[in-house]
N, C-alpha and C. Protein backbone atom coordinates (compact mmCIF):
# COMPACT_ATOMS: atom_id res chain seq x y z
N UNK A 1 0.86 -1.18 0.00
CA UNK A 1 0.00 0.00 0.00
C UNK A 1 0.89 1.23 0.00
N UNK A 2 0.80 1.94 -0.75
CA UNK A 2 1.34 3.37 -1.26
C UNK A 2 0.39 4.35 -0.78
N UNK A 3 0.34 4.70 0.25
CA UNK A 3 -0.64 6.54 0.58
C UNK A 3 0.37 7.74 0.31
N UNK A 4 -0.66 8.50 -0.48
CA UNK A 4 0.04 10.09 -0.65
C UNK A 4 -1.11 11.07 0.01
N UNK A 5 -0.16 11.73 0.12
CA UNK A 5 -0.79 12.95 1.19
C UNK A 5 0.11 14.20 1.20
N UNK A 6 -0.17 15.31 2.02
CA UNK A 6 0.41 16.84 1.85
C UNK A 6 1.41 16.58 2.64
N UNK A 7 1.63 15.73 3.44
CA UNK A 7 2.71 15.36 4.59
C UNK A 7 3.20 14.20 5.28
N UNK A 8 3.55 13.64 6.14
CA UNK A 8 4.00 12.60 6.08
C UNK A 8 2.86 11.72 7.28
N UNK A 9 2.32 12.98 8.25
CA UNK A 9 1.21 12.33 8.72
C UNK A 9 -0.14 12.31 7.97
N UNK A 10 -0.26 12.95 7.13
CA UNK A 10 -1.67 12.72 6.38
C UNK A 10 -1.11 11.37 5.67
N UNK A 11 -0.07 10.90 4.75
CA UNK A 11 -0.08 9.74 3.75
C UNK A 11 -0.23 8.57 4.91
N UNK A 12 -0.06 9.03 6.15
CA UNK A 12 -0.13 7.71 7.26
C UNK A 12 -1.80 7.30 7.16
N UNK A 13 -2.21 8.56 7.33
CA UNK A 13 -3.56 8.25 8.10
C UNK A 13 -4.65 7.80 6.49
N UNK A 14 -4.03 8.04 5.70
CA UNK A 14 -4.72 7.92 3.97
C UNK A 14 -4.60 6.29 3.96
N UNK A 15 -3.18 6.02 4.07
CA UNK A 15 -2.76 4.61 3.94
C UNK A 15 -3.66 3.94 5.19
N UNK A 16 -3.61 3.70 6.54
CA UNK A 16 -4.27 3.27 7.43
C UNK A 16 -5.93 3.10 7.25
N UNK A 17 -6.32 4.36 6.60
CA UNK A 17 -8.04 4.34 5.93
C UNK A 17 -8.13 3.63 4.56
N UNK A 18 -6.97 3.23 3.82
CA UNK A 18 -7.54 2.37 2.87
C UNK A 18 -7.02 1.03 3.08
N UNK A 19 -5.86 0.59 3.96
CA UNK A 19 -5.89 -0.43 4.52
C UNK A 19 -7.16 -0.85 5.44
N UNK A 20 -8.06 -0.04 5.76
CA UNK A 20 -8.90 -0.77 6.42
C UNK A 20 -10.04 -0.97 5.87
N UNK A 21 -10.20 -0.43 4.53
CA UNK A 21 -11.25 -0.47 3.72
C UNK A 21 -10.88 -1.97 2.81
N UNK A 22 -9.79 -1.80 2.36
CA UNK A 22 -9.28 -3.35 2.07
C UNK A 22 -9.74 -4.46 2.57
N UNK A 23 -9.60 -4.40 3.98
CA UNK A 23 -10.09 -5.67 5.71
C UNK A 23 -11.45 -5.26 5.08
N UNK A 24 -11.98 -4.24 4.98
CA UNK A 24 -13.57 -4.86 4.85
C UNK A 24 -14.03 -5.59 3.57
N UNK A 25 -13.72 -5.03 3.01
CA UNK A 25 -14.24 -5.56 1.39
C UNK A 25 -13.78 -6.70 1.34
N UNK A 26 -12.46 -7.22 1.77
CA UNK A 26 -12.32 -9.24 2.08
C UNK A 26 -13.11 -9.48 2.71
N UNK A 27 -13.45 -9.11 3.98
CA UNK A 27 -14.64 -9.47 5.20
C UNK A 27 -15.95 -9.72 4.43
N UNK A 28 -16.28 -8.70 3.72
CA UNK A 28 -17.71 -8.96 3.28
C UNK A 28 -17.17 -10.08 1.99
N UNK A 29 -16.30 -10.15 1.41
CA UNK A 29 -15.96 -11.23 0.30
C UNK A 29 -16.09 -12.40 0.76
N UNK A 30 -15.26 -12.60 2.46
CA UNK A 30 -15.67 -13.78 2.58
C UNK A 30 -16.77 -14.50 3.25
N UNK A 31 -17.93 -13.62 3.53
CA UNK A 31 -18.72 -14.03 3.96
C UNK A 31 -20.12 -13.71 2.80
N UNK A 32 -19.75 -13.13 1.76
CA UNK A 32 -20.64 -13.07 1.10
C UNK A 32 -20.20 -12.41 -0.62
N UNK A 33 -20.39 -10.97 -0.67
CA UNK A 33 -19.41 -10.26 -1.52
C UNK A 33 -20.08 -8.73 -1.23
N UNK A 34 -18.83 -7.98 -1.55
CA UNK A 34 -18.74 -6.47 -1.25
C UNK A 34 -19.13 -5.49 -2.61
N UNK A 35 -20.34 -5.19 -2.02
CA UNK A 35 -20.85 -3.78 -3.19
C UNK A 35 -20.73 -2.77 -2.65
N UNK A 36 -19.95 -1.77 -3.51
CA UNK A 36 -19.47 -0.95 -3.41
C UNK A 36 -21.30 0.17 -3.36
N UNK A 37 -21.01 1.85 -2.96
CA UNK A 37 -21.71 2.23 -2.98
C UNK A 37 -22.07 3.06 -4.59
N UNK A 38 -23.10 3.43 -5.04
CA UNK A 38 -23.01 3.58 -6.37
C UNK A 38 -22.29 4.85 -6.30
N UNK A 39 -21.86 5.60 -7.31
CA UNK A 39 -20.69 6.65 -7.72
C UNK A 39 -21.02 7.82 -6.82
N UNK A 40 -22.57 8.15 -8.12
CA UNK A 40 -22.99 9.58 -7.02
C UNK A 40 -23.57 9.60 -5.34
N UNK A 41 -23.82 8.48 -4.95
CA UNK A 41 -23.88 8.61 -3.46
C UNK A 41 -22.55 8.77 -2.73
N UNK A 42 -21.55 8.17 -3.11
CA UNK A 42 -20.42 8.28 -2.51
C UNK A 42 -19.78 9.51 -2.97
N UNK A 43 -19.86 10.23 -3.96
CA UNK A 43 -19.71 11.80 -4.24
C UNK A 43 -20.26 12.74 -3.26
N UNK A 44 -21.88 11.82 -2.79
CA UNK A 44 -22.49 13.33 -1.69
C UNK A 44 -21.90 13.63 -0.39
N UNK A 45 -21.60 12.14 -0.10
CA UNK A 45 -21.11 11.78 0.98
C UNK A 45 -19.50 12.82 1.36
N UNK A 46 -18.86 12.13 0.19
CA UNK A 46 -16.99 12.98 0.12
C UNK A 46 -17.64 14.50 -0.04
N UNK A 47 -18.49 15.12 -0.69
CA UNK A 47 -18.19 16.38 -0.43
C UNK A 47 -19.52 17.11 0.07
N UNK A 48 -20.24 16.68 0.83
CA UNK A 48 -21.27 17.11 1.60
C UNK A 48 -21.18 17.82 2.34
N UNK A 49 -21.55 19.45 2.74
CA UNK A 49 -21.59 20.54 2.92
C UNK A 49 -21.14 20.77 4.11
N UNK A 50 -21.14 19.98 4.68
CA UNK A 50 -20.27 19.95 6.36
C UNK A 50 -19.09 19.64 5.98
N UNK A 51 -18.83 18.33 4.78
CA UNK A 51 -17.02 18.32 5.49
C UNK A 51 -16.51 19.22 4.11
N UNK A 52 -17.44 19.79 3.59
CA UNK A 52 -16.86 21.12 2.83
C UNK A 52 -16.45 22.12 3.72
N UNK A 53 -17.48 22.09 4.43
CA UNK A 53 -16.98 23.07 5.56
C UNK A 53 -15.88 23.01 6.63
N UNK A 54 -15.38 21.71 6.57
CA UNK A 54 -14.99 21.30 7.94
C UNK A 54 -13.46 21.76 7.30
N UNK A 55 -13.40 21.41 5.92
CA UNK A 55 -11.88 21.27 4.87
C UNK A 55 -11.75 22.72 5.30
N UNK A 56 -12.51 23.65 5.17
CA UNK A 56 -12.21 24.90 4.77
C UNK A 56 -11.70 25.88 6.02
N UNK A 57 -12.00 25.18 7.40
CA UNK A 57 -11.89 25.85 8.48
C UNK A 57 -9.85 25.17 9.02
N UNK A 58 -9.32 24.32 8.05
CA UNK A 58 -8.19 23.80 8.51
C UNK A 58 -7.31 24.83 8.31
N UNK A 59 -6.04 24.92 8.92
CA UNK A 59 -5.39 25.72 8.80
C UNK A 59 -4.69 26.03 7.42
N UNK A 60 -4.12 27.25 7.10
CA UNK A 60 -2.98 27.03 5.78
C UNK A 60 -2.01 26.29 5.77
N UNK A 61 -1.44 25.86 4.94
CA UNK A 61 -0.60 25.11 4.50
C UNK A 61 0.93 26.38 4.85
N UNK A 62 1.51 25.90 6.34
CA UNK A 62 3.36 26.46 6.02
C UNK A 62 3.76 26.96 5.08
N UNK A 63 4.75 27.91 4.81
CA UNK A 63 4.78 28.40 3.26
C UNK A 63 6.20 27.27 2.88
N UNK A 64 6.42 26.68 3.54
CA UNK A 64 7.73 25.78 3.55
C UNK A 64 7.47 24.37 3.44
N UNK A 65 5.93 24.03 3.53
CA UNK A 65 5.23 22.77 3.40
C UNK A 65 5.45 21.89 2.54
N UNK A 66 5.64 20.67 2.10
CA UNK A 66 5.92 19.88 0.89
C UNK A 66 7.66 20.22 0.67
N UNK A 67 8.16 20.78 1.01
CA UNK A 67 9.65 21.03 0.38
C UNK A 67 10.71 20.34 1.00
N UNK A 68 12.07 19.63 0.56
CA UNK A 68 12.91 18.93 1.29
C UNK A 68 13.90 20.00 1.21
N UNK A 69 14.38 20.70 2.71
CA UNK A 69 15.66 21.78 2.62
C UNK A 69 16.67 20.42 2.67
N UNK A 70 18.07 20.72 2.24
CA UNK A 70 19.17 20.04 2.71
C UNK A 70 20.09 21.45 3.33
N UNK A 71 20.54 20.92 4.57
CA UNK A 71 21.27 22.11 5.20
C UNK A 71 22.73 21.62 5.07
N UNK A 72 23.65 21.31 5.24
CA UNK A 72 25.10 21.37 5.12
C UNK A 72 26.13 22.53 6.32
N UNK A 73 26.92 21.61 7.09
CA UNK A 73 27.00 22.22 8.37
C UNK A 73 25.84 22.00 9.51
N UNK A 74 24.97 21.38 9.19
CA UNK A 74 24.15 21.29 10.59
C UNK A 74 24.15 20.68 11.76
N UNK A 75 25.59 20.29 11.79
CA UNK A 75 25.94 19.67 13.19
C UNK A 75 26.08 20.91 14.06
N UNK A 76 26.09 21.99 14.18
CA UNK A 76 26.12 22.89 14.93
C UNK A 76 25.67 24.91 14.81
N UNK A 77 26.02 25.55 15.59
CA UNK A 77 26.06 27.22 15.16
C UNK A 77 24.96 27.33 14.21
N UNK A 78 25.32 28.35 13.51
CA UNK A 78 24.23 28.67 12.49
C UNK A 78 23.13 27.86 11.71
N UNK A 79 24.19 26.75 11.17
CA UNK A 79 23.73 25.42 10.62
C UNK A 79 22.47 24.47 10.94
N UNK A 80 22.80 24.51 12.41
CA UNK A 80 21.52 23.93 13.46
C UNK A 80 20.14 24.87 13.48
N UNK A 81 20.46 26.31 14.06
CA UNK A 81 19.74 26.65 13.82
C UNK A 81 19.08 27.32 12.85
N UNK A 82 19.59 27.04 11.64
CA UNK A 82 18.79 26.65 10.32
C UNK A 82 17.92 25.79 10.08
N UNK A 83 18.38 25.15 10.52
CA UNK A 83 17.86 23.30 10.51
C UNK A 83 16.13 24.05 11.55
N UNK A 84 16.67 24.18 12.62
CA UNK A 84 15.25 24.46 13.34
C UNK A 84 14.48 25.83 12.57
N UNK A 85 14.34 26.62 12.19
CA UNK A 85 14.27 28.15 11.31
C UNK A 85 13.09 27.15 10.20
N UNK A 86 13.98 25.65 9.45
CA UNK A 86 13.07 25.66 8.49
C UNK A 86 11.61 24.90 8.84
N UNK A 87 12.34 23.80 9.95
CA UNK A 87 11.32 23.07 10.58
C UNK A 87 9.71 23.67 11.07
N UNK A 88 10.65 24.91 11.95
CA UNK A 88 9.04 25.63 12.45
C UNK A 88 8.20 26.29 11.24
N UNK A 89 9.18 26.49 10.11
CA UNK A 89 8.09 26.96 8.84
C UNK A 89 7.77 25.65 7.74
N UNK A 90 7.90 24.68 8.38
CA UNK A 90 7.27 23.10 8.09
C UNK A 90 7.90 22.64 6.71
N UNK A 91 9.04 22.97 6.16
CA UNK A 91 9.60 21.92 5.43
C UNK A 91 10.09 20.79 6.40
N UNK A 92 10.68 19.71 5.15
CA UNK A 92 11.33 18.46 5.71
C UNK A 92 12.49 18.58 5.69
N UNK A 93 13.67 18.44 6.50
CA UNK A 93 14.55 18.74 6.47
C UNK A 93 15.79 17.42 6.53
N UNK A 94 16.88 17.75 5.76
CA UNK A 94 18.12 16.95 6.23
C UNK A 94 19.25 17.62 6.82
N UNK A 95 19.50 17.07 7.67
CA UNK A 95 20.69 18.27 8.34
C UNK A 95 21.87 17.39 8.28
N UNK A 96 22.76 17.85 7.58
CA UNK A 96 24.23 16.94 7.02
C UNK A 96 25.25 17.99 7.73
N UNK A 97 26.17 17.09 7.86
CA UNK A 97 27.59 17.44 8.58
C UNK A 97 28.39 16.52 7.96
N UNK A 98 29.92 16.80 8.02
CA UNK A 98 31.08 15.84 8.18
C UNK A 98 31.06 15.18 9.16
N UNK A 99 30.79 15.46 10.64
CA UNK A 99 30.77 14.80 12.12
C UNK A 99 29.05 13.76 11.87
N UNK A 100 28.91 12.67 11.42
CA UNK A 100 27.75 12.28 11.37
C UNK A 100 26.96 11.92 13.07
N UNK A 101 28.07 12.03 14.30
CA UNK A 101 27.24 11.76 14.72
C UNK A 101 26.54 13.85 15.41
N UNK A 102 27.13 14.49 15.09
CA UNK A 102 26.71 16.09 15.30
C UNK A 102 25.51 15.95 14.36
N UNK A 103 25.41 15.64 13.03
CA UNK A 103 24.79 15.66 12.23
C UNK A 103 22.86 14.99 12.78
N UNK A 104 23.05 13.61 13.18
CA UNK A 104 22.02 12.85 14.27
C UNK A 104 21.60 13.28 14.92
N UNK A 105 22.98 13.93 16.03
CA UNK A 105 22.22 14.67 17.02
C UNK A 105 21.23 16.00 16.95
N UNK A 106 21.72 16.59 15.98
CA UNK A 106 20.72 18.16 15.60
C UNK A 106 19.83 17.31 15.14
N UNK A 107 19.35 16.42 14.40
CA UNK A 107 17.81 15.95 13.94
C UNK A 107 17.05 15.45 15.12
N UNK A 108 18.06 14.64 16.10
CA UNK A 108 17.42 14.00 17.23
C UNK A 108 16.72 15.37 18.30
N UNK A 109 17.52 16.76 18.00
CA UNK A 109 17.10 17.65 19.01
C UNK A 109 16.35 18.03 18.08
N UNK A 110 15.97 18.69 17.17
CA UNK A 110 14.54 19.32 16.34
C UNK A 110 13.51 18.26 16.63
N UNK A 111 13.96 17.03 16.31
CA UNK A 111 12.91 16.30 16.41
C UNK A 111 11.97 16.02 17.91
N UNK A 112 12.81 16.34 18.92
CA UNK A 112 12.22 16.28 19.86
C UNK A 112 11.70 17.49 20.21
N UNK A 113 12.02 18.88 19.55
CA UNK A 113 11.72 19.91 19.87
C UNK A 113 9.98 20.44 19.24
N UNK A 114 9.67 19.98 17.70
CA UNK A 114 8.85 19.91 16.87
C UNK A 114 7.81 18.87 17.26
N UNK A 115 7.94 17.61 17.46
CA UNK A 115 7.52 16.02 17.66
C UNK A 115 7.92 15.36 16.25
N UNK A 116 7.38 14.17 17.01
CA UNK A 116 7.84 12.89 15.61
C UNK A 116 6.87 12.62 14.68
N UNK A 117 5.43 13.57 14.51
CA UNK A 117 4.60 13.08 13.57
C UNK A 117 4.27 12.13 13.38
N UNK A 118 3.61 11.06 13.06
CA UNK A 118 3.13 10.24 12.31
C UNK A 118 3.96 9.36 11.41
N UNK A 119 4.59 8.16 11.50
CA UNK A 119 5.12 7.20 10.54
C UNK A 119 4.56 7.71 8.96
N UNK A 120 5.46 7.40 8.26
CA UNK A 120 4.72 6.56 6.86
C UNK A 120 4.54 4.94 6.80
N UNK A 121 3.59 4.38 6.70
CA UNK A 121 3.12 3.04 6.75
C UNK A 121 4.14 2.25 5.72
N UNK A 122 4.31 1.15 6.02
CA UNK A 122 5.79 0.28 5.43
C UNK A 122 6.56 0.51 4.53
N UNK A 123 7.45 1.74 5.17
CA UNK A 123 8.23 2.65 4.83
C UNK A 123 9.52 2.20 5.37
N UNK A 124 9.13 1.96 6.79
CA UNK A 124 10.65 1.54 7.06
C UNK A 124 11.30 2.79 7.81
N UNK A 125 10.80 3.91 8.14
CA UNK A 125 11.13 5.15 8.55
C UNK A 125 10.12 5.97 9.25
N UNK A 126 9.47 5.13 9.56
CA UNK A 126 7.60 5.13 10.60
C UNK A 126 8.72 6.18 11.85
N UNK A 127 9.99 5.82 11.94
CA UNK A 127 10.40 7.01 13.66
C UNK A 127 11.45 8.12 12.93
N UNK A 128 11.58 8.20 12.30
CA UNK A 128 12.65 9.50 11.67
C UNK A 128 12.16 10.65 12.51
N UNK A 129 10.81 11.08 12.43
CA UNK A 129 10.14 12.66 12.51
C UNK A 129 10.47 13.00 11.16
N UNK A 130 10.34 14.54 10.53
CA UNK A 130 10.64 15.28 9.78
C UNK A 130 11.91 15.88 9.60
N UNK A 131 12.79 15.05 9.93
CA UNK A 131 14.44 15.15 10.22
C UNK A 131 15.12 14.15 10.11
N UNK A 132 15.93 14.55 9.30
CA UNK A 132 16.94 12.78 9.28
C UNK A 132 18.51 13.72 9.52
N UNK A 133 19.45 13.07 9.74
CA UNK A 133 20.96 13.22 9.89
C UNK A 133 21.74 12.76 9.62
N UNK A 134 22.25 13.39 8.44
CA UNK A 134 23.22 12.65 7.79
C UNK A 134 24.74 12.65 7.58
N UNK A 135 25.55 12.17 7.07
CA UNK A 135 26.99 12.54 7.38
C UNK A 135 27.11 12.82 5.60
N UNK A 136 28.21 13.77 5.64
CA UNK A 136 29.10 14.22 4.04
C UNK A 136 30.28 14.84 4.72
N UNK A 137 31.39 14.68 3.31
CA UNK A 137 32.01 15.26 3.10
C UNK A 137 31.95 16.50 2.15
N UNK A 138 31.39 17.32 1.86
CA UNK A 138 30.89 18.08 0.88
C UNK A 138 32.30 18.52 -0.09
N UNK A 139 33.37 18.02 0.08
CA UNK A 139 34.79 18.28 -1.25
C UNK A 139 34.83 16.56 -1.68
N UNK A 140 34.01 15.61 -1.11
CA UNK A 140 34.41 14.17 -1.95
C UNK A 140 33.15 13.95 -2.52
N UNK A 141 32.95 13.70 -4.14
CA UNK A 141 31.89 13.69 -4.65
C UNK A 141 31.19 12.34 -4.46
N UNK A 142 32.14 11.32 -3.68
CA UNK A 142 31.21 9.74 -3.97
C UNK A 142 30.53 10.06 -2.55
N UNK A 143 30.68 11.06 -1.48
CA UNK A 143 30.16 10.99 -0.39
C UNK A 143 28.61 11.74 -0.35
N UNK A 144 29.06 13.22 -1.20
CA UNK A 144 27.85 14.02 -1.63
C UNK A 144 26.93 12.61 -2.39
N UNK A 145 26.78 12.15 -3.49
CA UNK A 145 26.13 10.86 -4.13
C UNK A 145 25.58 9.83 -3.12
N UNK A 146 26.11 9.65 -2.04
CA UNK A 146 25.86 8.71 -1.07
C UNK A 146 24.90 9.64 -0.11
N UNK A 147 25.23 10.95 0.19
CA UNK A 147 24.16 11.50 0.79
C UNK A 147 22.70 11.85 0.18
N UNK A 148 22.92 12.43 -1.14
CA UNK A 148 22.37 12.49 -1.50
C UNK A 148 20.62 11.50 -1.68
N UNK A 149 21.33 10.75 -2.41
CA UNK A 149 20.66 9.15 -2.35
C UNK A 149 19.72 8.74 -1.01
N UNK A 150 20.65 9.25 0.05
CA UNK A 150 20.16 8.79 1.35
C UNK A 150 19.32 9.80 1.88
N UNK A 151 19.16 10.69 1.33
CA UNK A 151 18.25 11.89 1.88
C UNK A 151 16.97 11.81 0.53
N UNK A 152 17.15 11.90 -0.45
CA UNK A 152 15.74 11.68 -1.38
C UNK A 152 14.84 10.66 -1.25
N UNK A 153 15.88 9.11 -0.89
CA UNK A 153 14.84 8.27 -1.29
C UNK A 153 13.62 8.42 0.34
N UNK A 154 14.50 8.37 0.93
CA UNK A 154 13.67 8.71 2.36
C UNK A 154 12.49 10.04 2.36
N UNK A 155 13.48 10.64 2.13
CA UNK A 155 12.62 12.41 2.94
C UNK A 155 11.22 12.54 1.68
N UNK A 156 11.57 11.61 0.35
CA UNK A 156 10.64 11.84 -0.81
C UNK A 156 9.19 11.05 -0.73
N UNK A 157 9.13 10.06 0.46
CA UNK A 157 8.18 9.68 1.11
C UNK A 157 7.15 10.15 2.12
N UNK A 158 7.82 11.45 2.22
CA UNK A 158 7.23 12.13 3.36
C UNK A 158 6.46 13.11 2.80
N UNK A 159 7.06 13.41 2.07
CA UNK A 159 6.52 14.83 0.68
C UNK A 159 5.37 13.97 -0.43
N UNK A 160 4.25 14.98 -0.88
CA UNK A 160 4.13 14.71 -2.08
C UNK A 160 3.99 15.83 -3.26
């Protein structure tokens, strides 16, 4: 199951609601079979004037929302608090250093500072938070490639 969503806790809670719609439609399969509801009733339902309303009263969207910063230097000083600067304006962030474990630790402190959000469902990265920490050398190019790699395929799960 693949859920997309605006963030990394909405694709949780998308994935979790159609995993459980899945469990039913076997349930009723195996005890009988599952009809779906016809098109336009399930249209009134999704956009029926309350949870039109309900959509519209949610907050805005961060102006930093959906975006992966990569910071460089964020094991400490300025760097770090960059790292926190983008968080509270709700991008996803990677905070890379040469010192990988400085690098950990600034994600491990945003992350506890922000919270850990919501997993992505069998992802494999359900405890990251919106912070990962990574190590580079930013003058050796097979290390940038290795970070790289290690910050998209991840942080690109969280985003859509």
């Amino acid at each position: 199951m693949i859920g997309w969503g605006k963030s990394k806790s909405e694709s949780r809670v998308t994935a979790e609601f159609y995993n459980g719609a899945v469990e039913v439609m076997s349930g009723a399969e195996a005890i009988d079979r599952y009809v779906a509801l016809p098109k336009q009733e399930a249209f009134d339902i999704e956009y029926w004037l309350l949870e039109e309303a309900k959509l519209q009263r949610m907050p805005a969207e961060q102006e930093l929302a959906r975006q992966i910063c990569v910071v460089i230097g964020a094991g400490s000083g300025i760097g770090k608090e960059v790292v926190t600067r983008l968080m509270r304006e709700g991008a996803v962030v990677v905070a890379v250093d040469v010192n990988d474990t400085a690098a950990k630790q600034t994600a491990r402190d945003i992350t506890a500072k922000v919270g850990m959000g919501i997993g992505v469902a069998g992802s494999g990265i359900s405890g990251c938070g919106d912070c990962i920490g990574l190590s580079c050398d930013i003058t050796n190019r097979e290390t940038v490639r290795v970070m790289l790699r290690d910050a998209v395929l991840p942080m690109a799960a969280l985003i859509t």
